[in-house]
Protein backbone atom coordinates (compact mmCIF):
# COMPACT_ATOMS: atom_id res chain seq x y z
CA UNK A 1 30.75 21.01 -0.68
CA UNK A 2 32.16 20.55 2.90
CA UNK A 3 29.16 19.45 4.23
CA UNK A 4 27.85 16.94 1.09
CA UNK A 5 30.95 14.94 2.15
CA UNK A 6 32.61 12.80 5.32
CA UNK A 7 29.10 11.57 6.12
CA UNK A 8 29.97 7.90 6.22
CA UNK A 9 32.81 8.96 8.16
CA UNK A 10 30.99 10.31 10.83
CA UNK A 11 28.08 7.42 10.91
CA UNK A 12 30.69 4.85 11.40
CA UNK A 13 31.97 5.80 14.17
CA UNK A 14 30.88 4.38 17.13
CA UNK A 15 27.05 4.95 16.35
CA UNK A 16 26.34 0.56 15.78
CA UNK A 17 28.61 0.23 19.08
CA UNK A 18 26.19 2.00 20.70
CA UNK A 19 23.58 -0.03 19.84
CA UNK A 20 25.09 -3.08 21.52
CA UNK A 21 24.32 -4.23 25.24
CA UNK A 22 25.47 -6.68 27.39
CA UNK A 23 22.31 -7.81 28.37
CA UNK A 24 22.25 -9.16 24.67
CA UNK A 25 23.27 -12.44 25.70
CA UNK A 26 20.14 -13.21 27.82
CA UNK A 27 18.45 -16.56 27.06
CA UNK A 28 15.55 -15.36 28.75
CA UNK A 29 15.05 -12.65 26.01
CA UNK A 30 16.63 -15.08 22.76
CA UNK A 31 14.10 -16.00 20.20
CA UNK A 32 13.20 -19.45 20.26
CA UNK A 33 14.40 -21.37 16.97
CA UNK A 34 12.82 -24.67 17.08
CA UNK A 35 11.47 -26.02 14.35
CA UNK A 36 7.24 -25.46 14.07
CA UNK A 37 4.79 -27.02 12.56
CA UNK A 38 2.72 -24.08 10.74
CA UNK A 39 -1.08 -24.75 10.17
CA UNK A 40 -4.20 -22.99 10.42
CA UNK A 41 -4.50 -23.59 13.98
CA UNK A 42 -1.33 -21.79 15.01
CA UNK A 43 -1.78 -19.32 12.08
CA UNK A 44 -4.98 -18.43 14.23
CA UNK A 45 -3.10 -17.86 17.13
CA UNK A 46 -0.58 -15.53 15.63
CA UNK A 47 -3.56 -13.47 13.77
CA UNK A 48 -5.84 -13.10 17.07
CA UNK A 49 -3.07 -11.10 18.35
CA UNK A 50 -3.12 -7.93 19.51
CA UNK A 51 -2.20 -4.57 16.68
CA UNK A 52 1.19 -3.58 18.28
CA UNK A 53 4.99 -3.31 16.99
CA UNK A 54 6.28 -6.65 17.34
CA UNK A 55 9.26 -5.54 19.29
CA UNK A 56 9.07 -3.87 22.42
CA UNK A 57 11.07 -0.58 23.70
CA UNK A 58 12.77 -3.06 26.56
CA UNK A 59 13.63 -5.76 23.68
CA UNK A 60 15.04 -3.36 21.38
CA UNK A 61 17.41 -2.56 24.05
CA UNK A 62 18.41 -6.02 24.67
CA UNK A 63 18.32 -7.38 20.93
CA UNK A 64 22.25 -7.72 19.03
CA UNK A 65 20.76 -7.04 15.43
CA UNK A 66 22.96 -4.66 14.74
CA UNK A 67 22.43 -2.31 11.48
CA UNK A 68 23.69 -4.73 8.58
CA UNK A 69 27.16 -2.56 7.03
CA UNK A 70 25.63 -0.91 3.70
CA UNK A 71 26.47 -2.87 0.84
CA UNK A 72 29.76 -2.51 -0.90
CA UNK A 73 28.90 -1.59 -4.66
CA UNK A 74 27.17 1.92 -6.13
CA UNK A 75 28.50 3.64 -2.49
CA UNK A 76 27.08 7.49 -3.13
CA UNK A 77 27.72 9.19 0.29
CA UNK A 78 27.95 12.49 -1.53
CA UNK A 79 24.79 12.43 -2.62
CA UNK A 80 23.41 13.12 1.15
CA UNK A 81 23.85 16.49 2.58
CA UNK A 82 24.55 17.25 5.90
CA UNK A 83 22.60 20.13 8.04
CA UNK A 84 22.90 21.19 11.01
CA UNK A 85 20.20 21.08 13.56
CA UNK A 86 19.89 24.81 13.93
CA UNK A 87 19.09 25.08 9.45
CA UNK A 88 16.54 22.34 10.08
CA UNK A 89 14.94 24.12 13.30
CA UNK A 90 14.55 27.39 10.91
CA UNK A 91 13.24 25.05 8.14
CA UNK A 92 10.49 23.79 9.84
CA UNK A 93 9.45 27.48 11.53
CA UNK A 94 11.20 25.29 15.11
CA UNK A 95 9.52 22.12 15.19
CA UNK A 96 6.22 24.17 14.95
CA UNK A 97 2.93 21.94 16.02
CA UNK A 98 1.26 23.04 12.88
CA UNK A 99 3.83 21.85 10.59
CA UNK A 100 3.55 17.86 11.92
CA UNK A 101 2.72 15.98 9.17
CA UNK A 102 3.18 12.24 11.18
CA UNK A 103 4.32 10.06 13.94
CA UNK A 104 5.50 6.98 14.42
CA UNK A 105 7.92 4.95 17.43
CA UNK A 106 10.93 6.91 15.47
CA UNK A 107 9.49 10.12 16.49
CA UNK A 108 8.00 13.57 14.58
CA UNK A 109 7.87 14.19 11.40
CA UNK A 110 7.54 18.35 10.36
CA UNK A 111 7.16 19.77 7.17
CA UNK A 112 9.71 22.29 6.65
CA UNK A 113 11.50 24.59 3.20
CA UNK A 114 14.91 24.37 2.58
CA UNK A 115 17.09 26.74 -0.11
CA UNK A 116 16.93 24.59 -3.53
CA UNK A 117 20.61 24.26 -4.13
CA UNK A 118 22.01 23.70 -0.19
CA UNK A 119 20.85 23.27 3.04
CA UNK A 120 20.16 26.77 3.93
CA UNK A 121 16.23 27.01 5.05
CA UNK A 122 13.73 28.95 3.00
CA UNK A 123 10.49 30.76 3.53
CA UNK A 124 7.53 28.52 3.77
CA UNK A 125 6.03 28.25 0.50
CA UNK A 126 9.53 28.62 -1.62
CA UNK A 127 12.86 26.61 -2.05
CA UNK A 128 11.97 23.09 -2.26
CA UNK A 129 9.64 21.36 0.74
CA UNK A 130 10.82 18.61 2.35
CA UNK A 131 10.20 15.99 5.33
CA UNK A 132 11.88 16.05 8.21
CA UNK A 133 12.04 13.16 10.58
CA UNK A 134 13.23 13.80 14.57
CA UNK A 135 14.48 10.92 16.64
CA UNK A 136 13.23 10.93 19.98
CA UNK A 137 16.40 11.53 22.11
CA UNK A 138 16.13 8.89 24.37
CA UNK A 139 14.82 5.99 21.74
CA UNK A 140 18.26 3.85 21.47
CA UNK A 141 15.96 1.08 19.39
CA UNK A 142 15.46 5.12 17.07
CA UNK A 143 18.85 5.33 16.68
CA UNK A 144 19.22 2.10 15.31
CA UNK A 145 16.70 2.38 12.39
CA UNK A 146 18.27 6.09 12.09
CA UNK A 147 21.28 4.50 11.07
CA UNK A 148 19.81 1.87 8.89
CA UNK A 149 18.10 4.37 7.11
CA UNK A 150 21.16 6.33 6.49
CA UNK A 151 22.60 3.23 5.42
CA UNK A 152 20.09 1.86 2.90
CA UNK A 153 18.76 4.82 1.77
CA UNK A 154 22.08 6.91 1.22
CA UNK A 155 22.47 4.22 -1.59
CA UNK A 156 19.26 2.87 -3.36
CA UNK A 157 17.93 4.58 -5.71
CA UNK A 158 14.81 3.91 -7.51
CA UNK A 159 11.55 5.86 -8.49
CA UNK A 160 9.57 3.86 -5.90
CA UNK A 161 11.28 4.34 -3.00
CA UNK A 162 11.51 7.46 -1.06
CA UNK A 163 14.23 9.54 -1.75
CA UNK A 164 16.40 10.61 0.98
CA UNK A 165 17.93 14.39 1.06
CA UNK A 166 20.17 14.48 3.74
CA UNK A 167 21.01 14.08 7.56
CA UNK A 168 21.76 15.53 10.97
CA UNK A 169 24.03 14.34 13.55
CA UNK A 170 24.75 16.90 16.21
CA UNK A 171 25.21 16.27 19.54
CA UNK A 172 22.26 13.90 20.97
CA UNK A 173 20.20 15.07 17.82
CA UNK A 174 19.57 12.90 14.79
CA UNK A 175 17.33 13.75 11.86
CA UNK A 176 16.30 12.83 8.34
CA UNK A 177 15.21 14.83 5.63
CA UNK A 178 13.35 13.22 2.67
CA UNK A 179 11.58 14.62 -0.36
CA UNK A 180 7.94 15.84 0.46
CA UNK A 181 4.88 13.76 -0.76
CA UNK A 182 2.25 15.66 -1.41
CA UNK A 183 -0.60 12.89 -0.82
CA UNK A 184 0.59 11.34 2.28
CA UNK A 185 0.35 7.85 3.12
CA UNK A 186 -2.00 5.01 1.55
CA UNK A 187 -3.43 4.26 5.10
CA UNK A 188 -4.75 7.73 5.28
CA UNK A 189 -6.13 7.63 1.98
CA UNK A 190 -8.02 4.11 2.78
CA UNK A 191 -9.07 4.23 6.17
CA UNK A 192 -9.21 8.29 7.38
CA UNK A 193 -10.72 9.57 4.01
CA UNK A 194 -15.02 10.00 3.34
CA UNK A 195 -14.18 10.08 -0.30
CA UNK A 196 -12.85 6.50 -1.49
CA UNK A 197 -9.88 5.97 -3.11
CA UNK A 198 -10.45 4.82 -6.89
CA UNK A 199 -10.51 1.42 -7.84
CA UNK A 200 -7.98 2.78 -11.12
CA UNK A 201 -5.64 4.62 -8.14
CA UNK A 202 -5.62 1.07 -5.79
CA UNK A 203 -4.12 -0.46 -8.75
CA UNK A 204 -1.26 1.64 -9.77
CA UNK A 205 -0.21 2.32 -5.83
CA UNK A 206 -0.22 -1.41 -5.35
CA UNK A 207 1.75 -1.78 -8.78
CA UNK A 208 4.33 0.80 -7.90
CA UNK A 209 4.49 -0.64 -4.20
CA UNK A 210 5.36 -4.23 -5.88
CA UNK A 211 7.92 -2.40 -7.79
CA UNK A 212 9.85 -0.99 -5.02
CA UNK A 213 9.89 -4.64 -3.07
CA UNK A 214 11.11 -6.53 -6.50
CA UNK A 215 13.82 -3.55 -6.32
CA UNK A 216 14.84 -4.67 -3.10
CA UNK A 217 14.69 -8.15 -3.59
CA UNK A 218 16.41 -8.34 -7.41
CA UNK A 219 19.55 -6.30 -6.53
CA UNK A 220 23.36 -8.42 -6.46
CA UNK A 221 22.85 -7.82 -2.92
CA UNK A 222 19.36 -8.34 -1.60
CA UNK A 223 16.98 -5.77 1.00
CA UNK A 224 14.33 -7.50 2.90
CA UNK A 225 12.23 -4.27 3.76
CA UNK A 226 10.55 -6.02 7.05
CA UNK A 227 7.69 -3.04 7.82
CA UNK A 228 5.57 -3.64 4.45
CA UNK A 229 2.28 -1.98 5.49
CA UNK A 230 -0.03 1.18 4.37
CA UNK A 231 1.69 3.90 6.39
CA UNK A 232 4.78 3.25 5.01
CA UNK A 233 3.82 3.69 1.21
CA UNK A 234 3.57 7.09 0.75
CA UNK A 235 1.93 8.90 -2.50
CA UNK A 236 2.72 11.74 -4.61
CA UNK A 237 0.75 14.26 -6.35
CA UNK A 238 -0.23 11.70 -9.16
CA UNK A 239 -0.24 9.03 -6.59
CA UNK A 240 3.04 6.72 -7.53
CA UNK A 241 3.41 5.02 -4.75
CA UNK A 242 7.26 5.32 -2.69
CA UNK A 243 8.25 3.19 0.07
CA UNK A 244 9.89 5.14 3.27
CA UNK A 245 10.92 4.02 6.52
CA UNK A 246 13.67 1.55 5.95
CA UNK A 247 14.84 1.77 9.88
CA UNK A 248 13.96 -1.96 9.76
CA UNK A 249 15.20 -3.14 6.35
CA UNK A 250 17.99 -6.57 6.42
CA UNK A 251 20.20 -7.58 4.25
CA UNK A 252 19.14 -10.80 2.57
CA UNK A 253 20.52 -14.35 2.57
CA UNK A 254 23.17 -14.62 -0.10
CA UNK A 255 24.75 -18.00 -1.27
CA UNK A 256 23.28 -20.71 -0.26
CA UNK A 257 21.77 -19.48 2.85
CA UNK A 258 17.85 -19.92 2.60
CA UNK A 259 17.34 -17.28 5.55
CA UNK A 260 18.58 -14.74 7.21
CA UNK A 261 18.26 -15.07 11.41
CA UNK A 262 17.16 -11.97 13.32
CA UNK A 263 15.13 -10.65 16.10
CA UNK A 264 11.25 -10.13 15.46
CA UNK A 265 9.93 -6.55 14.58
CA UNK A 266 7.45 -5.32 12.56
CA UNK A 267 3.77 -4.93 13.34
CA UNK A 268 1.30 -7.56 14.02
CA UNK A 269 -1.42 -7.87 11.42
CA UNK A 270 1.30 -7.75 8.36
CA UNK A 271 4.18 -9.73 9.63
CA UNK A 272 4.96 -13.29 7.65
CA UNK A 273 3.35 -16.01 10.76
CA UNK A 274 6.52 -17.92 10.00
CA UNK A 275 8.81 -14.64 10.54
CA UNK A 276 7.26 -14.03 14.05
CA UNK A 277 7.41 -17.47 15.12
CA UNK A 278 11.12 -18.84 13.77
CA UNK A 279 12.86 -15.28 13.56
CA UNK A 280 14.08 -16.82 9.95
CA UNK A 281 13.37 -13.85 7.50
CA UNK A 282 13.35 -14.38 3.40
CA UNK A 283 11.97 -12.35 0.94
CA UNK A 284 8.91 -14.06 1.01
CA UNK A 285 7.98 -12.78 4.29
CA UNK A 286 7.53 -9.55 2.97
CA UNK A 287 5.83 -10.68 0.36
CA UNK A 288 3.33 -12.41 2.65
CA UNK A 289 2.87 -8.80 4.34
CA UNK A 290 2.24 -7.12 0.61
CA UNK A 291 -0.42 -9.86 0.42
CA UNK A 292 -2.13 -8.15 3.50
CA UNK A 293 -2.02 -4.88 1.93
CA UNK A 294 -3.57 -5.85 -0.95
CA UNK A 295 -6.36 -7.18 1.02
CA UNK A 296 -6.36 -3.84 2.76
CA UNK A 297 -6.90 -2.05 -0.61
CA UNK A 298 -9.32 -4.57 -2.20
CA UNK A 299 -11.16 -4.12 1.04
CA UNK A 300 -10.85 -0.98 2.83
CA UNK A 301 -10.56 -2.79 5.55
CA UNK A 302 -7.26 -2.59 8.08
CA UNK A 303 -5.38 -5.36 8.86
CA UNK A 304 -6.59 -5.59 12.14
CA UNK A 305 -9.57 -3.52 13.61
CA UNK A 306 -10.73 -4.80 17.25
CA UNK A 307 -13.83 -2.47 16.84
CA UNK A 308 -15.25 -5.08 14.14
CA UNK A 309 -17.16 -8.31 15.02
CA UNK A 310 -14.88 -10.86 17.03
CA UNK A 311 -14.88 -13.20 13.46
CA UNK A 312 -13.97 -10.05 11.08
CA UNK A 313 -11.05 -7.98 13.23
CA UNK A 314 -8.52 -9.98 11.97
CA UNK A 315 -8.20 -8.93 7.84
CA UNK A 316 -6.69 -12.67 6.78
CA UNK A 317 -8.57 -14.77 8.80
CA UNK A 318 -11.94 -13.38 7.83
CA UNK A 319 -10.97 -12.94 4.21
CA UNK A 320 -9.77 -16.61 3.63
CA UNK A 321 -13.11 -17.99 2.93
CA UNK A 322 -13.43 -15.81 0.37
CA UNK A 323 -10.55 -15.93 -1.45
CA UNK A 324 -10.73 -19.87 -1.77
CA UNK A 325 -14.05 -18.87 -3.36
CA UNK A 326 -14.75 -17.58 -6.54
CA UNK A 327 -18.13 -17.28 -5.95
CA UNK A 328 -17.89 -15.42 -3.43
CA UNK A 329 -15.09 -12.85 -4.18
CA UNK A 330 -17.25 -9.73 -4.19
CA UNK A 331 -17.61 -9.88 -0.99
CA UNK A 332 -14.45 -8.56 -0.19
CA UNK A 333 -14.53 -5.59 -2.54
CA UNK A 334 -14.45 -2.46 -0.44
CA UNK A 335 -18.26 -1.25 -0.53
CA UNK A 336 -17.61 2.34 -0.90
CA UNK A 337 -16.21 1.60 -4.42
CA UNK A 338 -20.20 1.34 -5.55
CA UNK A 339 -19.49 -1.41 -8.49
CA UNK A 340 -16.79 1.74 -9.82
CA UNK A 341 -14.21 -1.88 -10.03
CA UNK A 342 -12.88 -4.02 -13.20
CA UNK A 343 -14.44 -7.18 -12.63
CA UNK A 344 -11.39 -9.02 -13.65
CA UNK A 345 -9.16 -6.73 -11.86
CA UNK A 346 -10.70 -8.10 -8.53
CA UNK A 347 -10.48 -11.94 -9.99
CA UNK A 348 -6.57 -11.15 -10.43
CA UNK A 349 -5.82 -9.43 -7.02
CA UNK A 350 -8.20 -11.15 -4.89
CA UNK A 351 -6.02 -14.61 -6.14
CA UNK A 352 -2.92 -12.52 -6.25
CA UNK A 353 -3.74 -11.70 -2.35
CA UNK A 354 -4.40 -15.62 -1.97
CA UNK A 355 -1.08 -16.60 -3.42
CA UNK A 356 1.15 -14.13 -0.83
CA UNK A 357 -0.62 -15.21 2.02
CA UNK A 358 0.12 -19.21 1.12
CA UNK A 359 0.81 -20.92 4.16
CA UNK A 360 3.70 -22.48 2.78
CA UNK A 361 6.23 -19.57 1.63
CA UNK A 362 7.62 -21.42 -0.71
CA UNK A 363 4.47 -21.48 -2.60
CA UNK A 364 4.35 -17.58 -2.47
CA UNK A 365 5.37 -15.87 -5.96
CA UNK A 366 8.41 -13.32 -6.31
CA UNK A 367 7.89 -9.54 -6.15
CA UNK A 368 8.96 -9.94 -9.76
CA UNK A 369 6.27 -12.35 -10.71
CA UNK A 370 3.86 -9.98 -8.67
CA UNK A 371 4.32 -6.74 -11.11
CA UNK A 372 3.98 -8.97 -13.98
CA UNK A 373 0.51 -9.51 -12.78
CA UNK A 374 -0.27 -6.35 -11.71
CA UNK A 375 0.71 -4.38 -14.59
CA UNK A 376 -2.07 -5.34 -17.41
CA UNK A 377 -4.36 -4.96 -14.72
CA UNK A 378 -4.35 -1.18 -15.03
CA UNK A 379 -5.66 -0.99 -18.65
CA UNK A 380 -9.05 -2.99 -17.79
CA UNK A 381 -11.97 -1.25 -18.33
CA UNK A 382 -14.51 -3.68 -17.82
CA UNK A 383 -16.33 -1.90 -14.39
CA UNK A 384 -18.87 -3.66 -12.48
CA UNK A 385 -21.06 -0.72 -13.00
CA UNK A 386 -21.27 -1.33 -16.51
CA UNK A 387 -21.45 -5.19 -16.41
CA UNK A 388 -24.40 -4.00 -13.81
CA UNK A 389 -26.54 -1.76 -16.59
CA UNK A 390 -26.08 -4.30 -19.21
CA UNK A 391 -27.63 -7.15 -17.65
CA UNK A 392 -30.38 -4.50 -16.61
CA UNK A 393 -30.90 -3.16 -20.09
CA UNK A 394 -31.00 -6.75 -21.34
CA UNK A 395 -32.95 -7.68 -18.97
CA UNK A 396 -35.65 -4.54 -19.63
CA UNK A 397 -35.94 -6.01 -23.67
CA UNK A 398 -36.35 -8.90 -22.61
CA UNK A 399 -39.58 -7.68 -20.75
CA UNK A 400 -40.56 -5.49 -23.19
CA UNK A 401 -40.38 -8.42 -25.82
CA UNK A 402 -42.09 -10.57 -23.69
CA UNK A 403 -45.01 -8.11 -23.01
CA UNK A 404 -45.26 -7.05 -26.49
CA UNK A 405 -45.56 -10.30 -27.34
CA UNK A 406 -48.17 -11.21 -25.44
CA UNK A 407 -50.00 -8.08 -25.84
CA UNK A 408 -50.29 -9.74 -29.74
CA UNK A 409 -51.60 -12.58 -28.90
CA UNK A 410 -53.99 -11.18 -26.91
CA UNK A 411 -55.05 -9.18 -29.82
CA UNK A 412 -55.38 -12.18 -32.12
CA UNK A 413 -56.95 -13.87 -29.73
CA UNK A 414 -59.96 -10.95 -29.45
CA UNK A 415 -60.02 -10.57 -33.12
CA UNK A 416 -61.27 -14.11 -33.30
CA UNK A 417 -63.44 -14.50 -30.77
CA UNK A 418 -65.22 -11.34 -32.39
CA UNK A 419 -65.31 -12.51 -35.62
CA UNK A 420 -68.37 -13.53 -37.54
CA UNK A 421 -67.03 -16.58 -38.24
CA UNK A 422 -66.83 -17.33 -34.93
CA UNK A 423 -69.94 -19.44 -33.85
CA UNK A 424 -70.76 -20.88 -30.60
CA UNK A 425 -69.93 -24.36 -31.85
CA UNK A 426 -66.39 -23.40 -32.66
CA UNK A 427 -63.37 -22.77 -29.72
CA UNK A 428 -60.26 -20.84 -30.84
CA UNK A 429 -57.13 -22.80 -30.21
């Protein structure tokens, strides 16, 4: 039990002083806060830019957003367990190559086996599997989202967001260890996959995403999760959907404050337009980046992808003149899919996807109004495909009628020309 306890202890001291620098007070480096005018013309702007992390190594270093304190209520440090680097080194055979299962600006992430009831390591293949994320030692803008991720995810708990085992702080090293997902992340299963992902599958990862972000949102204390995107929903082995990576998650404006003020990160393609160019965050600017995953899913298409035609690399520019169409919605459906789609389910997301993306984010809904739409949406069964054989098979009787009736009245039409009756005088009408 010695180790399952004096976490917080240890995380509070010192590690968010050593986050701060002086060069913090640098106008030259400040986000601007004037007041924009945001239209499609600046919108443009903002989604012709290039795919890259909104925050570069240099302004992490010089940025004062701090790790917001973990919220006061449902505290659970216990719940974490400590290792120590040396258990996690045996866990994952010592950082092996073959055991990387991702990596990101945080660092490595290696599959490893730890003992069931501890943090003793196990033999591959027994105990329980987990994750285990490695901060790159000299990433200071790392150890910042390491903290925040102790923070946040030491204490929320919910079915749709990852769950988060335990920690290491030794020395200059700093890891994570979460529960293992079997399926990986949505982005692999969308964009680095031959074999589509089901239009039924889509449906209830973008349900249980939404549920996760109205979890965040709804609590006495609001989360802004900031990094809404596909590699960060990750799937298990019946493909509910569990957001990770909370190394960039706020606290929320409480009160009467309509916004919280804060230096820009994220990734380009997926962050709010508003967000990047104010630095005011809401809720609604992540729900402006679920719209773009949505897109992504009704699609197959990435957010941004410079190897498409200069009009279609950017996802939300090209797919606004469909979405403000509903003649035209099918053209966004993700081709592989092979009419295998509810025909209303694509009506409802494709102007679900519209609604996020609103200029104006006032006019985008609530993560809570978002599941309510979502949810009946995974019980339709009318498929294109089927739609698709029905107006063939009417189509085909309505041939066959056609011909058969004509084939009769070319009959009758012989029968009377060869009858006796039939003179030379007379003409059959």
């Amino acid at each position: 039990m010695e180790k399952e306890c004096g976490c917080w202890a240890v995380l509070t001291r010192g590690v968010r002083g050593a986050c701060k620098s002086s060069a913090s007070n640098n106008p030259a480096n400040s986000i601007p806060r004037t007041s924009l005018v945001y239209d499609a013309a600046t919108e443009t702007r903002y989604l012709n830019a290039s795919n890259r992390d909104l925050c570069p190594p240099n302004e992490a270093q010089l940025s004062s957003d701090n790790p917001d304190p973990p919220p006061s209520d449902n505290k659970s440090p216990c719940q974490l367990l400590q290792f120590t680097f040396q258990e996690l080194k045996s866990a994952t055979g010592n950082f092996r190559p073959d055991s990387i299962l991702g990596e990101g600006g945080f660092g490595y992430v290696f599959k490893g086996w730890i003992e069931e009831n501890g943090t003793a390591p196990a033999k591959p293949g027994s105990g329980v599997t987990v994750a285990v994320k490695s901060l790159k030692p000299d990433g200071l803008q790392g150890h910042r989202e390491w903290v925040a991720e102790v923070d946040f995810l030491g204490q929320l708990h919910h079915p749709n967001l990852v769950k988060l085992i335990g920690y290491c702080i030794e020395d200059d090293q700093r890891l994570l260890v979460y529960e293992f997902m079997t399926r990986g992340s949505l982005e692999n299963h969308l964009f680095r996959r031959t074999i589509p992902l089901p239009w039924s599958n889509r449906i209830k990862i973008a349900l249980g995403a939404a549920k996760g972000l109205a979890f965040l949102h709804g609590g006495s204390e609001p989360v802004i999760y900031r990094d809404f995107k596909t590699s960060n929903i990750l799937l298990d082995s019946e493909y509910n959907a569990k957001l990770s990576d909370f190394g960039l998650a706020k606290a929320g404006p409480q009160g009467d404050k309509t916004h919280v003020s804060t230096r820009v990160v994220g990734t380009y393609g997926y962050a709010a337009p508003e967000y990047v160019m104010t630095g005011h965050l809401t809720s609604k600017s992540d729900v402006y980046s679920f719209g773009v995953v949505l897109l992504e899913i009704l699609t197959g298409r990435r957010s941004m992808d410079k190897k498409r035609p200069s009009g279609e690399q950017n996802l939300v520019a090209w797919a606004r003149q469909y979405l403000a169409d509903k003649r035209k919605l099918y053209h966004l459906v993700d081709p592989r899919l092979e009419l295998n789609y509810s025909l209303k389910g694509v009506q409802k997301v494709s102007q679900l996807a519209y609604n996020c993306l609103s200029r104006d984010p006032k006019s985008r809904p609530t993560m809570d109004e978002i599941v309510k739409v979502l949810s009946p949406l995974q019980d339709l069964n009318d498929l294109a495909i089927l739609s698709c054989h029905s107006r063939l098979s009417q189509q085909g009787r309505r041939k066959k009628k056609q011909d058969g009736t004509h084939q009769l009245v070319s009959a009758q039409s012989k029968s009377i020309r060869d009858s006796p009756l039939n003179t030379g005088k007379q003409r059959c009408r």
